[in-house]
Protein backbone atom coordinates (compact mmCIF):
# COMPACT_ATOMS: atom_id res chain seq x y z
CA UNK A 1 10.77 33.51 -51.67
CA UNK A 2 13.24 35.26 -53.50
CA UNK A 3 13.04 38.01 -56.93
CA UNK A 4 12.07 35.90 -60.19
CA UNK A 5 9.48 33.31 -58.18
CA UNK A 6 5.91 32.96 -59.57
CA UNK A 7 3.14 33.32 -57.15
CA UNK A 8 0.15 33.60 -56.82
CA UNK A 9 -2.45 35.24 -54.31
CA UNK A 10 -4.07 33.27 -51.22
CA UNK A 11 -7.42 33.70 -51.34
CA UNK A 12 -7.42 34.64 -48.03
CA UNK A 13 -5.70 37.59 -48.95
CA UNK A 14 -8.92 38.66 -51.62
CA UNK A 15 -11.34 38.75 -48.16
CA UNK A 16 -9.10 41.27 -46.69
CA UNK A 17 -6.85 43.11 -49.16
CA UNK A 18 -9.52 43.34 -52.39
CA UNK A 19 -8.18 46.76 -53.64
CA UNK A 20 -5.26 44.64 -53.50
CA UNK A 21 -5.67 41.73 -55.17
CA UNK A 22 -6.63 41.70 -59.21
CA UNK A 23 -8.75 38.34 -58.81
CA UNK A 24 -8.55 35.47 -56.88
CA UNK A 25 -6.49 33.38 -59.28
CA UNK A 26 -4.10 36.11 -60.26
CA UNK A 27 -0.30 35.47 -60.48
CA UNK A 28 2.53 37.20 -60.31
CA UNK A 29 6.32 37.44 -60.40
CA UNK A 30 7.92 38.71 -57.38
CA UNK A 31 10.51 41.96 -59.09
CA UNK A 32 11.71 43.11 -55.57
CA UNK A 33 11.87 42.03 -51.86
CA UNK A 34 12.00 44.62 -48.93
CA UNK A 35 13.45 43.00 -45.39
CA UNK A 36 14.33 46.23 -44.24
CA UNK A 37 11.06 46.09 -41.30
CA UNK A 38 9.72 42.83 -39.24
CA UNK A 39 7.98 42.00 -41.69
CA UNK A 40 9.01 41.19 -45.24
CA UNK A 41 7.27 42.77 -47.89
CA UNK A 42 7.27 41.76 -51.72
CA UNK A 43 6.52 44.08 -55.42
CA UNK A 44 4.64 41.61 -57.90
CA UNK A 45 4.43 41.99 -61.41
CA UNK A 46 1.27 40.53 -62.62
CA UNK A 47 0.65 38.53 -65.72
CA UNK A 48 -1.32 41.96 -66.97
CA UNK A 49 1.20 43.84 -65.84
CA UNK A 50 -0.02 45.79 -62.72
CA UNK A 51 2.40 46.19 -60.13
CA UNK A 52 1.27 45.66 -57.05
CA UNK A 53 3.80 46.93 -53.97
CA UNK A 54 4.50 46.15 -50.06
CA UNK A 55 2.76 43.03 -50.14
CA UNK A 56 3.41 41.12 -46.68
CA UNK A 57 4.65 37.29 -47.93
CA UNK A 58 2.00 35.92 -45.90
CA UNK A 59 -0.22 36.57 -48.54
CA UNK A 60 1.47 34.56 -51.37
CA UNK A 61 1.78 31.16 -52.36
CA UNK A 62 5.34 29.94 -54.34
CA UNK A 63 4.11 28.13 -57.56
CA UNK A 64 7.49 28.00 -59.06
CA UNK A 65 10.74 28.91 -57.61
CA UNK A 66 13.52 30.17 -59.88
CA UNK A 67 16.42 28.47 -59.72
């Protein structure tokens, strides 16, 4: 994963992180990327532009990868 990639939530992510996660099928693009603990964290801009912050990449599928 790296800044500019569209994602989108797992849905596994809705059943435990729902004040999280707008909706099941909401994307996003990933504006920052924090490796500074063990585990890597990600800010998404969604497509209605909520920003959503410190979410583990576990949680997110790539759709599109910027080039």
């Amino acid at each position: 994963m790296k800044v500019g990639d569209l994602v989108k939530f797992k849905k596994k992510s809705v059943i435990f992180f729902p004040e999280q996660v707008p909706s099941p099928s909401a994307c996003g693009v990933i504006v920052n990327i924090n490796e500074d603990h063990r585990q890597t964290t990600v800010d998404v801009l969604t497509e209605v532009g909520s920003l959503y912050t410190k979410i583990w990449t576990a949680h997110l599928e790539v759709i599109n990868e910027t080039s």
